[in-house]
PDB file of N, CA and C in Angstrom:
ATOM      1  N   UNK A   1     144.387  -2.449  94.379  1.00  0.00           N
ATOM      2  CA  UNK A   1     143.870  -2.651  93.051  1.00  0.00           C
ATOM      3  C   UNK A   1     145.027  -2.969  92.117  1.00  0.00           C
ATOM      4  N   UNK A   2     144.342  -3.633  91.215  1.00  0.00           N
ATOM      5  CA  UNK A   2     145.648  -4.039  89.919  1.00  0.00           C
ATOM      6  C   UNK A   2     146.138  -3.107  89.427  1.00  0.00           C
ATOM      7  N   UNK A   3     147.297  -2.757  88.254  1.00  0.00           N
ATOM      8  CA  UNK A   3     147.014  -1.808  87.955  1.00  0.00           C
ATOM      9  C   UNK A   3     147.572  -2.893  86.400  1.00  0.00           C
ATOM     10  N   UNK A   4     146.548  -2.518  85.260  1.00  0.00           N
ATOM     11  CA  UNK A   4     146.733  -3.198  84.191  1.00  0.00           C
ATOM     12  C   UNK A   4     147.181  -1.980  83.190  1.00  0.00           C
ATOM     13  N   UNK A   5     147.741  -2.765  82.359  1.00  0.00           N
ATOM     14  CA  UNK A   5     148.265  -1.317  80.892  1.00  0.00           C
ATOM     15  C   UNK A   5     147.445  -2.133  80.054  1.00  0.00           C
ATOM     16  N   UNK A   6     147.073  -1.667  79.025  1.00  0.00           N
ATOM     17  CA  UNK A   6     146.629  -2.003  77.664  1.00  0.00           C
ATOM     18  C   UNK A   6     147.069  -1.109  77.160  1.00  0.00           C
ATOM     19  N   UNK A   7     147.752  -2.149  76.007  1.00  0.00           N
ATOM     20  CA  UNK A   7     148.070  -1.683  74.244  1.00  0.00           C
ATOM     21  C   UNK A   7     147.215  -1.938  73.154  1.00  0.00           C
ATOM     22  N   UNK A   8     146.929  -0.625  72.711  1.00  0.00           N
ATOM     23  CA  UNK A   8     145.849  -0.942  71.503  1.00  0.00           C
ATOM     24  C   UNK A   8     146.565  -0.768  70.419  1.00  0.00           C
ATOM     25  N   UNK A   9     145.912  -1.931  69.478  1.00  0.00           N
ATOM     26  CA  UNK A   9     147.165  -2.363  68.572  1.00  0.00           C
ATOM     27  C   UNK A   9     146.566  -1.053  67.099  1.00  0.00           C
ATOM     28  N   UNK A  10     147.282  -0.493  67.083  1.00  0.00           N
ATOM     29  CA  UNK A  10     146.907   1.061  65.623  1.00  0.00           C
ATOM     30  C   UNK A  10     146.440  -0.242  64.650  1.00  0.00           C
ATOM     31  N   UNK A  11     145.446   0.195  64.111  1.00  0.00           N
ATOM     32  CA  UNK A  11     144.520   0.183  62.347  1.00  0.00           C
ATOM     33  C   UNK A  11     145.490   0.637  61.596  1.00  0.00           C
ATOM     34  N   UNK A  12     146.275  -0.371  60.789  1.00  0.00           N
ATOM     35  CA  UNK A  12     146.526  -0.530  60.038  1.00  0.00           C
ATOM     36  C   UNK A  12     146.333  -0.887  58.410  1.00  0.00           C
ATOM     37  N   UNK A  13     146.286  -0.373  57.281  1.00  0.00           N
ATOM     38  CA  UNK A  13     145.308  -0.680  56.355  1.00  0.00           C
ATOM     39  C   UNK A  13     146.259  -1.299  55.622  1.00  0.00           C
ATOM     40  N   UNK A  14     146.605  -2.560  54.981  1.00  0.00           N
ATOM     41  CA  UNK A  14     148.203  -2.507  53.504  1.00  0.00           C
ATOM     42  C   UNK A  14     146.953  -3.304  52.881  1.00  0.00           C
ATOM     43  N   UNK A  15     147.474  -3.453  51.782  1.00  0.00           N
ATOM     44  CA  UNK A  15     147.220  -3.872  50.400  1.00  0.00           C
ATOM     45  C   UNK A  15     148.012  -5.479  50.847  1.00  0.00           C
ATOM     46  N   UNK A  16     147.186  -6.360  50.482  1.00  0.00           N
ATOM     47  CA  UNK A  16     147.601  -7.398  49.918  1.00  0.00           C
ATOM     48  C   UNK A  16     148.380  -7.834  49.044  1.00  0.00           C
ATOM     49  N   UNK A  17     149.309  -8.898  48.771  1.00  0.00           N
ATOM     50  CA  UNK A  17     149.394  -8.588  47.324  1.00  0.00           C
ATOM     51  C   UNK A  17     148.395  -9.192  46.763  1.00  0.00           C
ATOM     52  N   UNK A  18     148.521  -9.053  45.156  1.00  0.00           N
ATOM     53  CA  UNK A  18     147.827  -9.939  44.379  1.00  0.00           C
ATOM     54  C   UNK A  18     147.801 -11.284  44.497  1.00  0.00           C
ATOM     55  N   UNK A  19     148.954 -11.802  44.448  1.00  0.00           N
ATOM     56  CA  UNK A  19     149.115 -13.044  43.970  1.00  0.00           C
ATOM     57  C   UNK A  19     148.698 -14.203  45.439  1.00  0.00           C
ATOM     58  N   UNK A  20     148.658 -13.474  47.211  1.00  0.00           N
ATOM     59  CA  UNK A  20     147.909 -13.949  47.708  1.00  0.00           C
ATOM     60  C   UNK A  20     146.561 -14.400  48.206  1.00  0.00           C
ATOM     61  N   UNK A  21     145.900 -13.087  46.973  1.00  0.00           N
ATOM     62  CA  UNK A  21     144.712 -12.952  47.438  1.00  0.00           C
ATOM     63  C   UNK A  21     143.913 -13.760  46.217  1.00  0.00           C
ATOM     64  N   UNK A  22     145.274 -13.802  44.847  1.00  0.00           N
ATOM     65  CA  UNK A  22     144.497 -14.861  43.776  1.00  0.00           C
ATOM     66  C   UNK A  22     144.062 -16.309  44.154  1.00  0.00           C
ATOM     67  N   UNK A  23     145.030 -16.301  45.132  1.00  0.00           N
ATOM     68  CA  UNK A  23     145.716 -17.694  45.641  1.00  0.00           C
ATOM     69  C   UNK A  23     144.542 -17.985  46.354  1.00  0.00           C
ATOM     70  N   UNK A  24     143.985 -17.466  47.480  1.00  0.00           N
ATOM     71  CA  UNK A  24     142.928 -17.606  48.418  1.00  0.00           C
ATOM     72  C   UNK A  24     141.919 -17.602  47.656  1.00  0.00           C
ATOM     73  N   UNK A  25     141.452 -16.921  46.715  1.00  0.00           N
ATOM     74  CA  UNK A  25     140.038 -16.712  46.066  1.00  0.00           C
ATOM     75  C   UNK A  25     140.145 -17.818  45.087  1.00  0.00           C
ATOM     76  N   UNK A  26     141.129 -18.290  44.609  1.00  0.00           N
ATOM     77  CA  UNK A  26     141.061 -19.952  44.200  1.00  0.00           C
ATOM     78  C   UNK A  26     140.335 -21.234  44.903  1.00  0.00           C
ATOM     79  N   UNK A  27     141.219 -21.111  46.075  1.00  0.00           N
ATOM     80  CA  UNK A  27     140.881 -22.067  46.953  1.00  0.00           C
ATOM     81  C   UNK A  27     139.332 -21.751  47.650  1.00  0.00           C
ATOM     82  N   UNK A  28     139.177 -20.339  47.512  1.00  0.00           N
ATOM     83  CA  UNK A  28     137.702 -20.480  48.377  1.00  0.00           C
ATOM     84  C   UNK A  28     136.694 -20.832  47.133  1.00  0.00           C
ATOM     85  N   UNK A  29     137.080 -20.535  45.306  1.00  0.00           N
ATOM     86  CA  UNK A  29     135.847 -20.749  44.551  1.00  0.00           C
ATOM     87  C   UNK A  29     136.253 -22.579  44.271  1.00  0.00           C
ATOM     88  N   UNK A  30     137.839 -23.193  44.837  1.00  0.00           N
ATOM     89  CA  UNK A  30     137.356 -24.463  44.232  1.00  0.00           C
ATOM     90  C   UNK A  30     136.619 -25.220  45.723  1.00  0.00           C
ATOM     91  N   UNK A  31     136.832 -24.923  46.793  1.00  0.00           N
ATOM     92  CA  UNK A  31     136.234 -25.431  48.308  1.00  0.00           C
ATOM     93  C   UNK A  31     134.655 -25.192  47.943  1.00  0.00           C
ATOM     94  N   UNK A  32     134.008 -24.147  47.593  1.00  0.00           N
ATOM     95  CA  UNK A  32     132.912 -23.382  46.992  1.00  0.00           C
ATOM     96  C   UNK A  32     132.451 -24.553  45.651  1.00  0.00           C
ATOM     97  N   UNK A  33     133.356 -24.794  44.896  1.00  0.00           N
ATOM     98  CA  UNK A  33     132.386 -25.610  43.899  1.00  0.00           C
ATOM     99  C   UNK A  33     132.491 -27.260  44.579  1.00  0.00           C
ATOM    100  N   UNK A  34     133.452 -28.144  45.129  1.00  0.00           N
ATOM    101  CA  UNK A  34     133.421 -28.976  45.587  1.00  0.00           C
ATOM    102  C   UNK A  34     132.136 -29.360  46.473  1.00  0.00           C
ATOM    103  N   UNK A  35     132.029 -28.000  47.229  1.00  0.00           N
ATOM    104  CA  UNK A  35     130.721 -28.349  48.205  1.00  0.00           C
ATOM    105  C   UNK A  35     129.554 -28.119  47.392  1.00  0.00           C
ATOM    106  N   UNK A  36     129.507 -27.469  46.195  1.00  0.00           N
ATOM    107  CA  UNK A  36     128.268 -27.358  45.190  1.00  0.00           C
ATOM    108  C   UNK A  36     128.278 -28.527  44.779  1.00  0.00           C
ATOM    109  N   UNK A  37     129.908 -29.380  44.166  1.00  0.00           N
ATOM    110  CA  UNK A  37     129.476 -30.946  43.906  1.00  0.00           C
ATOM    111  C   UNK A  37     128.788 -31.659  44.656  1.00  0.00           C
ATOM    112  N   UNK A  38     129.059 -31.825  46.075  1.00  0.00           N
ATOM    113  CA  UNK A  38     129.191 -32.794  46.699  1.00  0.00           C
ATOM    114  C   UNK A  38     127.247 -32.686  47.331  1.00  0.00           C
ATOM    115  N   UNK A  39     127.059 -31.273  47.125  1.00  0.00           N
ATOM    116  CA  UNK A  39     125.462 -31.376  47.463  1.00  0.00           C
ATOM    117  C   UNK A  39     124.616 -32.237  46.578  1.00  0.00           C
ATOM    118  N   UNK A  40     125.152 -31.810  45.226  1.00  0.00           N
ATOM    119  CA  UNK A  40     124.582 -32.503  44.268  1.00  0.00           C
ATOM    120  C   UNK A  40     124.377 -33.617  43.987  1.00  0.00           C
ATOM    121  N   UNK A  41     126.204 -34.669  44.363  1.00  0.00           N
ATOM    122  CA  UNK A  41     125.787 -35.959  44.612  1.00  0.00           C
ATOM    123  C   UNK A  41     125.006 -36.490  45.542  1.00  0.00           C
ATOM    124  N   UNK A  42     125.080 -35.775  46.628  1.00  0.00           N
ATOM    125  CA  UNK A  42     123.874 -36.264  47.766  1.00  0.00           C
ATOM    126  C   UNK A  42     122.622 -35.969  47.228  1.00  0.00           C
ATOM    127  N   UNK A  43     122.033 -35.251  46.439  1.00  0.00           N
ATOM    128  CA  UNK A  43     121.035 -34.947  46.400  1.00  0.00           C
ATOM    129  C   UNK A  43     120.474 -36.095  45.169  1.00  0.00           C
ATOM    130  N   UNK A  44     121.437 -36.276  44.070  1.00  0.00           N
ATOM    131  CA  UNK A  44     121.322 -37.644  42.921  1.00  0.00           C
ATOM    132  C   UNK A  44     121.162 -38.749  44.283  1.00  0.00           C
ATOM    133  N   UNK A  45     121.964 -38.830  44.998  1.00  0.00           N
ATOM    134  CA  UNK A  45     121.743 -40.391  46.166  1.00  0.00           C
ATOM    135  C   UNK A  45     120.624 -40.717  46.797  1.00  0.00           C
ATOM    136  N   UNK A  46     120.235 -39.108  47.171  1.00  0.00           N
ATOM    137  CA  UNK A  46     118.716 -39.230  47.880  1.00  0.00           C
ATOM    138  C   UNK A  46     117.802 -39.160  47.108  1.00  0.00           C
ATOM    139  N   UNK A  47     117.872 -39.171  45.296  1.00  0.00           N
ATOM    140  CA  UNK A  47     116.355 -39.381  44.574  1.00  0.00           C
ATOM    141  C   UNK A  47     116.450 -41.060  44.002  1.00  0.00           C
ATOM    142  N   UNK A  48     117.510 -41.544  44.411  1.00  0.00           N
ATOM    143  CA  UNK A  48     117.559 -42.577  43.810  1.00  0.00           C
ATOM    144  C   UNK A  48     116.906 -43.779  45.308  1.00  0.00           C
ATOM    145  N   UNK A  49     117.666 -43.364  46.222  1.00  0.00           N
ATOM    146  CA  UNK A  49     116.893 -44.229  47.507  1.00  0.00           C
ATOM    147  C   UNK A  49     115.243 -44.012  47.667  1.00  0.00           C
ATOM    148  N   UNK A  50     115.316 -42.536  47.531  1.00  0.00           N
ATOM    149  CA  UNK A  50     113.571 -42.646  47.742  1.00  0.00           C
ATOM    150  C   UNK A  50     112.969 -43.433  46.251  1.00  0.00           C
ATOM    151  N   UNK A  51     113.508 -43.186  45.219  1.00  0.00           N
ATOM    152  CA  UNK A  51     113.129 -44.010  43.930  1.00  0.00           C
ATOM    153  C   UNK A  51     112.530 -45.450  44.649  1.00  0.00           C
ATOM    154  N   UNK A  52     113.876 -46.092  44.931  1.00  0.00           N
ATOM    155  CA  UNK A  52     114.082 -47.312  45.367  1.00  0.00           C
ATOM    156  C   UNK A  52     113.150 -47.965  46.462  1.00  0.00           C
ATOM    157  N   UNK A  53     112.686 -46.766  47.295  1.00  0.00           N
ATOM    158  CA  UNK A  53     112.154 -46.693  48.553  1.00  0.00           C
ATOM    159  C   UNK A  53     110.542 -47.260  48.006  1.00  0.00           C
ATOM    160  N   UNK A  54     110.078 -46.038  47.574  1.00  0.00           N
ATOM    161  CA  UNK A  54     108.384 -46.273  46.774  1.00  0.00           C
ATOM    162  C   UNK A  54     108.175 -47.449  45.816  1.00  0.00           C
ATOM    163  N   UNK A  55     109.287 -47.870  44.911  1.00  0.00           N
ATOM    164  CA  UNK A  55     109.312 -48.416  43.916  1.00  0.00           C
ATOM    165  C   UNK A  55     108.731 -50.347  44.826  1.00  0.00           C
ATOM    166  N   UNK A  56     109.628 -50.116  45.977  1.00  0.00           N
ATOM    167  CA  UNK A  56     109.785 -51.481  46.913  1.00  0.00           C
ATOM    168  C   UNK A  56     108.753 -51.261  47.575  1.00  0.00           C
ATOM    169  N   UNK A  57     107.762 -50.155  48.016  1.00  0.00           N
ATOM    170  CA  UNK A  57     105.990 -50.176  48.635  1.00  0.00           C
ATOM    171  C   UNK A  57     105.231 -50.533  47.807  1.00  0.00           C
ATOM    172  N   UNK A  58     105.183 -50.067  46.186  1.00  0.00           N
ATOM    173  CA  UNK A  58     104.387 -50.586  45.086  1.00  0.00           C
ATOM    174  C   UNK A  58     104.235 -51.625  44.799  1.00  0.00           C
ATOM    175  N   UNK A  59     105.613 -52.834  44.884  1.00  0.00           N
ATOM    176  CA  UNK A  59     105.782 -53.789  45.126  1.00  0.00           C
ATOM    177  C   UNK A  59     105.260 -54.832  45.960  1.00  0.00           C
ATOM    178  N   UNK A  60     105.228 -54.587  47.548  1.00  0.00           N
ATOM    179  CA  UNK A  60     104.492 -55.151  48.367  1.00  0.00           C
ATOM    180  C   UNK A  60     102.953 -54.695  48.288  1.00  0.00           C
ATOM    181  N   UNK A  61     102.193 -53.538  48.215  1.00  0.00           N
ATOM    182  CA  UNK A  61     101.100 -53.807  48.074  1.00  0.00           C
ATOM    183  C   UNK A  61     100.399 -54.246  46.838  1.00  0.00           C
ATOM    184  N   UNK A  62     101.202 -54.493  45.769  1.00  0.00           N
ATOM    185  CA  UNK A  62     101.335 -55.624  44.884  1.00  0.00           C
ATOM    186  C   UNK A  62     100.920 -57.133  45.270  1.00  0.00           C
ATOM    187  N   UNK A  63     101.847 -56.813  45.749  1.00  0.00           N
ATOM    188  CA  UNK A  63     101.876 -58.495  46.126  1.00  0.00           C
ATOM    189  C   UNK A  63     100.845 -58.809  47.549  1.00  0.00           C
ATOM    190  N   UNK A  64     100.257 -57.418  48.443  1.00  0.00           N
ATOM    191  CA  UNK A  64      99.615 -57.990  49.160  1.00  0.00           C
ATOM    192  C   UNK A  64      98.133 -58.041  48.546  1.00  0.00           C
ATOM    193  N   UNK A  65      97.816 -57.539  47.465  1.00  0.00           N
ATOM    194  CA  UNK A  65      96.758 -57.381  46.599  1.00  0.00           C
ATOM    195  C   UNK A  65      96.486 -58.717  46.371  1.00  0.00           C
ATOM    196  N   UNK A  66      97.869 -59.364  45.746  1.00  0.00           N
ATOM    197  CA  UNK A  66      97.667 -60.609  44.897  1.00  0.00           C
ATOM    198  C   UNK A  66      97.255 -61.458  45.815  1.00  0.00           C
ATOM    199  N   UNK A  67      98.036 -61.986  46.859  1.00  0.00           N
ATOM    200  CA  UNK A  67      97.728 -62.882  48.275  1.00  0.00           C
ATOM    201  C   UNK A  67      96.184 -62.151  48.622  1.00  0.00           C
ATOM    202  N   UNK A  68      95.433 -61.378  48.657  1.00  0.00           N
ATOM    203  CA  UNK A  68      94.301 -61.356  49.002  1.00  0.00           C
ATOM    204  C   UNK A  68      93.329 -62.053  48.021  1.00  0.00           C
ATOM    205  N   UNK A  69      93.770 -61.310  46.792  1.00  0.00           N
ATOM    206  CA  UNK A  69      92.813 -61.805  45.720  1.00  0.00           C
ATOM    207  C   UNK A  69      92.956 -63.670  45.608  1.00  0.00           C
ATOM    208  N   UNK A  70      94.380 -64.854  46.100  1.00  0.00           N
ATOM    209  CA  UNK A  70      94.681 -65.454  46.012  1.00  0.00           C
ATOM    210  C   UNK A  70      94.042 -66.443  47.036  1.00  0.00           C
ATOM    211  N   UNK A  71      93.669 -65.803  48.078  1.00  0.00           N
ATOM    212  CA  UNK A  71      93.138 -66.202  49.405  1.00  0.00           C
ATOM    213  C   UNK A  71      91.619 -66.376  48.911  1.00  0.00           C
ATOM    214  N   UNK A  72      90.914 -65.404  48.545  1.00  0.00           N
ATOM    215  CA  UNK A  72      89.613 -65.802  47.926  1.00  0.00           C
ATOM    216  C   UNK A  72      89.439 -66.441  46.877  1.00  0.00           C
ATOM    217  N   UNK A  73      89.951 -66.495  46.086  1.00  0.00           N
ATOM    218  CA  UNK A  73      90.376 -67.947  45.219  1.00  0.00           C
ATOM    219  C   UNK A  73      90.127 -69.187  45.790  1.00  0.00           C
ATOM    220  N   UNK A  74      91.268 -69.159  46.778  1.00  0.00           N
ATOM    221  CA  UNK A  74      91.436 -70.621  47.564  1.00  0.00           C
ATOM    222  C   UNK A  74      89.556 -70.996  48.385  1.00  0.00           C
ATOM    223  N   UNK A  75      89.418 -69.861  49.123  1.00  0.00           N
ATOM    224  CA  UNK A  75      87.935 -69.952  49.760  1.00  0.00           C
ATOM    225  C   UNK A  75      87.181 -70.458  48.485  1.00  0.00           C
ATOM    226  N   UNK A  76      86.991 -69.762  47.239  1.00  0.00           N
ATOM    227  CA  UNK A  76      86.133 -70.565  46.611  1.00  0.00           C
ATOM    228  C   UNK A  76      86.255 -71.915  46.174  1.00  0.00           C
ATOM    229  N   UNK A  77      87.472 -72.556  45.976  1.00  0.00           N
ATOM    230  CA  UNK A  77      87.815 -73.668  45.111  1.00  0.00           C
ATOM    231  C   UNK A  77      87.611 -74.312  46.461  1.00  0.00           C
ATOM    232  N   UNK A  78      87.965 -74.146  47.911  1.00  0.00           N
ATOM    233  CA  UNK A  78      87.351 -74.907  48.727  1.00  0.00           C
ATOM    234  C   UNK A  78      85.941 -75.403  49.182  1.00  0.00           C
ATOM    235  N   UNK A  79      85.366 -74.421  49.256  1.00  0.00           N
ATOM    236  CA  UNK A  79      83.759 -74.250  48.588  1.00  0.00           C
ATOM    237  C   UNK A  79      83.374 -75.479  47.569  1.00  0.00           C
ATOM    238  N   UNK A  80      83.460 -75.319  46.675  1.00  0.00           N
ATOM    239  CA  UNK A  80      83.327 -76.245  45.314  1.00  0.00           C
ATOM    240  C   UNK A  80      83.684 -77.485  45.503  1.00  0.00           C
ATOM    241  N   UNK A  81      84.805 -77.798  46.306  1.00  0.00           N
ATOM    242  CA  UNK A  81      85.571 -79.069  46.390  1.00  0.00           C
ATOM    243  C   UNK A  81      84.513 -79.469  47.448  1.00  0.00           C
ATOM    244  N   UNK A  82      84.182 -78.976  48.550  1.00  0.00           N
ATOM    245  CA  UNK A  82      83.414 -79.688  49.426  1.00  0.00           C
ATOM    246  C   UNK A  82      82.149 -79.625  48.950  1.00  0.00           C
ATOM    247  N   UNK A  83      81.454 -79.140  47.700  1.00  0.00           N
ATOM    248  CA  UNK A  83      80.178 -79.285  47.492  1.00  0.00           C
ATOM    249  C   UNK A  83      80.439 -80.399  46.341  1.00  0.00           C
ATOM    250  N   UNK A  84      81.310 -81.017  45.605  1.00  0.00           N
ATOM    251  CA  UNK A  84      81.646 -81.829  44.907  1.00  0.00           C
ATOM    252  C   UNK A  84      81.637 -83.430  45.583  1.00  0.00           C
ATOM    253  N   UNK A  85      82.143 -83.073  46.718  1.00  0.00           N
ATOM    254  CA  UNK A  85      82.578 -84.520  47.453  1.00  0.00           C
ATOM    255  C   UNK A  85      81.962 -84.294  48.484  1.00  0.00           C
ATOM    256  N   UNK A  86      80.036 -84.293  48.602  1.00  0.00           N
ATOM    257  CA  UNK A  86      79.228 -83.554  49.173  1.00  0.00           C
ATOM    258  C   UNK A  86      78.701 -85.730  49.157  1.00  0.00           C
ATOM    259  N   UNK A  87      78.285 -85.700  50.549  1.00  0.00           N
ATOM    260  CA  UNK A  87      77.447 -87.298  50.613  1.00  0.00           C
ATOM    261  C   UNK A  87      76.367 -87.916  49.517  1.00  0.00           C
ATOM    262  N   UNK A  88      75.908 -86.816  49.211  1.00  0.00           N
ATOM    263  CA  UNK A  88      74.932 -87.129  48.407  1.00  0.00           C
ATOM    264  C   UNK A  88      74.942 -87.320  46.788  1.00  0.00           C
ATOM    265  N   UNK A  89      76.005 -86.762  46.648  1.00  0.00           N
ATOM    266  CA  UNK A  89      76.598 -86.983  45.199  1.00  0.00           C
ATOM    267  C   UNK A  89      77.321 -88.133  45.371  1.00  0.00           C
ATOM    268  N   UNK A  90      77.660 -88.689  46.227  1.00  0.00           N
ATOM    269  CA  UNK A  90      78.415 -89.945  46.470  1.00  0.00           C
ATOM    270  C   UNK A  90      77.474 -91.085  46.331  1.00  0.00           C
ATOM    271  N   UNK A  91      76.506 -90.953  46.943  1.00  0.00           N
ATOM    272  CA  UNK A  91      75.434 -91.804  46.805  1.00  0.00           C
ATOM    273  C   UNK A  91      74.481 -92.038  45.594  1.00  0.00           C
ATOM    274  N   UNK A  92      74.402 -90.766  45.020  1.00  0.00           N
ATOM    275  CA  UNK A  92      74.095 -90.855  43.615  1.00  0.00           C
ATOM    276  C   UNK A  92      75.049 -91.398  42.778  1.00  0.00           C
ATOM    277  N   UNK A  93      76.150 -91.140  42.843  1.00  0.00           N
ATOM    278  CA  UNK A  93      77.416 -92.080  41.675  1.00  0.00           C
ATOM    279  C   UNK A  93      77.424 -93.700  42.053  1.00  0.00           C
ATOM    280  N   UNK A  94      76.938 -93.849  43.766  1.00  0.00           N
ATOM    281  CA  UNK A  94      77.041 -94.822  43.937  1.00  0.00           C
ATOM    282  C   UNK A  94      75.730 -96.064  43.645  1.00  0.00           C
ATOM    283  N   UNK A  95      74.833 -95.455  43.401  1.00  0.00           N
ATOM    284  CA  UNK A  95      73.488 -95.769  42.874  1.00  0.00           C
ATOM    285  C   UNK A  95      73.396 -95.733  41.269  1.00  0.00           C
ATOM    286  N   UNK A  96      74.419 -95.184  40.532  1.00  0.00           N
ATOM    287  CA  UNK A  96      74.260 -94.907  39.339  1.00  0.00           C
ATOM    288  C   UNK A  96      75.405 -95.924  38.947  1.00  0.00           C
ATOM    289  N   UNK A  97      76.045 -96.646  39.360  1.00  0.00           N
ATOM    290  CA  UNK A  97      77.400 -97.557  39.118  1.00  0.00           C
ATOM    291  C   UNK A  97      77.008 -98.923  39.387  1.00  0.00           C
ATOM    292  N   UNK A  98      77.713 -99.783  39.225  1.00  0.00           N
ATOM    293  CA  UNK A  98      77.753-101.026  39.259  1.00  0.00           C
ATOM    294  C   UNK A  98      78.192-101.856  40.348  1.00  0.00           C
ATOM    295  N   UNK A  99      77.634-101.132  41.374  1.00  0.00           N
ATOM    296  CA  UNK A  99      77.720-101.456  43.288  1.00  0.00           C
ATOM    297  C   UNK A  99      76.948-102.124  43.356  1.00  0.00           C
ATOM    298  N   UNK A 100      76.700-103.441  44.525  1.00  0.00           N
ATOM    299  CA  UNK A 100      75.773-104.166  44.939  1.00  0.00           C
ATOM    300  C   UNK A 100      75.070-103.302  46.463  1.00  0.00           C
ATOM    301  N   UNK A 101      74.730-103.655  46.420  1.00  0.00           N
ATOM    302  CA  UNK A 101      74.074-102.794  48.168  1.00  0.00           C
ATOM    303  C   UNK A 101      74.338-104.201  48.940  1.00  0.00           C
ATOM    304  N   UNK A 102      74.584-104.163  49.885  1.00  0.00           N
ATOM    305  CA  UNK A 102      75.251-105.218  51.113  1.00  0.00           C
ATOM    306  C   UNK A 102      73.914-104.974  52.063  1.00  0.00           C
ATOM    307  N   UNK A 103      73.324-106.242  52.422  1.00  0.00           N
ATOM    308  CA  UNK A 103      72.642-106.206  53.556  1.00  0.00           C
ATOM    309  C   UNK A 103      73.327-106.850  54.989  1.00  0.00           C
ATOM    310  N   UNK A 104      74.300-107.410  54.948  1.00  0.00           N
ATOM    311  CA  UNK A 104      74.823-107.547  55.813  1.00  0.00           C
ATOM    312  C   UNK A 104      76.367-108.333  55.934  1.00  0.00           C
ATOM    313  N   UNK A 105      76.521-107.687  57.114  1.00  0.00           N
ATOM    314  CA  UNK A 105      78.163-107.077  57.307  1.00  0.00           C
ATOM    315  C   UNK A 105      79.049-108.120  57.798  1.00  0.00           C
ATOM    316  N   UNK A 106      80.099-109.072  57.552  1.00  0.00           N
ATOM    317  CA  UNK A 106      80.283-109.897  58.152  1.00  0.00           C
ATOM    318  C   UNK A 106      81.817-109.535  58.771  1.00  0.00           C
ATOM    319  N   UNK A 107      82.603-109.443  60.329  1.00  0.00           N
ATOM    320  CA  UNK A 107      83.983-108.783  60.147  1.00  0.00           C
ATOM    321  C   UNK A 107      84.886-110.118  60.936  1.00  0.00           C
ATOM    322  N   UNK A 108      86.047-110.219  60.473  1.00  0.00           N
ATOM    323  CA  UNK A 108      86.410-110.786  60.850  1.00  0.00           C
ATOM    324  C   UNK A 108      86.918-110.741  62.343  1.00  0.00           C
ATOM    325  N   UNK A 109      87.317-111.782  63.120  1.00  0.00           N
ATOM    326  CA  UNK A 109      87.932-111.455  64.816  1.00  0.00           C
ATOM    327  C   UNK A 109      89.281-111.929  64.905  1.00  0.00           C
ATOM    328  N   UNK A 110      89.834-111.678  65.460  1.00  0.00           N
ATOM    329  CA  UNK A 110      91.040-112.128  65.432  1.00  0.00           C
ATOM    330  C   UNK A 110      91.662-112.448  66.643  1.00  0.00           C
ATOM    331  N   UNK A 111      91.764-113.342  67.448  1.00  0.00           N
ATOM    332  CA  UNK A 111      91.853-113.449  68.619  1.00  0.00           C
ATOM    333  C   UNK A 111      93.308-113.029  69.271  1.00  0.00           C
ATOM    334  N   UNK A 112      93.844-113.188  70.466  1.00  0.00           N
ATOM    335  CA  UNK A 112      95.101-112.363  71.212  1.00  0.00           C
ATOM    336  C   UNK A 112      96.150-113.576  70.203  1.00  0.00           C
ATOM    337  N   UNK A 113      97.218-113.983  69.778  1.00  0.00           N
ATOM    338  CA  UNK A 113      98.640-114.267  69.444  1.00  0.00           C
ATOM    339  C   UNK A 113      97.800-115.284  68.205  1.00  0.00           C
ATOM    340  N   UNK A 114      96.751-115.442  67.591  1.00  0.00           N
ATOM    341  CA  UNK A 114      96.926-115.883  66.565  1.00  0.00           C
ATOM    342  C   UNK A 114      96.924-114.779  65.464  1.00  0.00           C
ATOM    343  N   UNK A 115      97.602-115.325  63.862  1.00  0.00           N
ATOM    344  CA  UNK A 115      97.776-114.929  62.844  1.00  0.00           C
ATOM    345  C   UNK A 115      96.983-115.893  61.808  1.00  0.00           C
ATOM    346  N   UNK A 116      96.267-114.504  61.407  1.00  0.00           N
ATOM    347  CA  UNK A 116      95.498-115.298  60.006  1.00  0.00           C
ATOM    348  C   UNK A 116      96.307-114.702  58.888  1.00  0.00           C
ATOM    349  N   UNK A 117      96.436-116.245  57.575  1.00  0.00           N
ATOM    350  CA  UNK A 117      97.491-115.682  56.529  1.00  0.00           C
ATOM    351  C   UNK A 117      96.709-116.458  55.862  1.00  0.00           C
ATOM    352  N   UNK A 118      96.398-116.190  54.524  1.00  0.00           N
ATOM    353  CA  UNK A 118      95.987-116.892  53.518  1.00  0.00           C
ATOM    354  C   UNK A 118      96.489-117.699  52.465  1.00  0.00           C
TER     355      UNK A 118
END
């Protein structure tokens, strides 16, 4: 078997001095307020991104509002346009104007390598 010694080190109590322990309790209340800053700026950073965040969703369903409402727009004015330029209103303007009616059709032919020029 081994044979081990242990030394137990005596409890000792001293006094500090002052001026190291001012020294330390400096550094731990300015380490202590730095990290109180530094939460704070993170915490100003993160109301301003989520700001930014919602502000840019309000935005798009904005705008996907508008493109919907913009889309049915278009459906109607297409609507209208094809009931405007509908055959039968054509035929009525064309009956109501100063058209001859054609009874018959005459077309010209044009045979393979000749050119007609007037």
């Amino acid at each position: 078997m081994n044979n081990v010694l242990t030394l137990e080190q005596p409890l000792i109590f001293r006094r500090k001095s002052s001026a190291k322990s001012s020294k330390r309790l400096f550094g731990f209340k300015l380490f202590l307020f730095l990290e109180i800053l530094a939460a704070a700026g993170l915490l100003v950073l993160y109301i301003f991104q989520v700001n930014g965040n919602v502000s840019e969703r309000y935005l798009i369903q904005d705008y996907q509002n508008r493109i919907k409402e913009l889309s049915q727009e278009n459906q109607k004015l297409e609507i209208s346009s094809s009931q405007e330029i509908s055959l039968e209103k054509m035929m009525l303007s064309l009956e109501n104007s100063d058209f001859e009616k054609t009874d018959k059709i005459n077309y010209i032919q044009i045979l393979d390598g000749q050119v007609v020029a007037k």
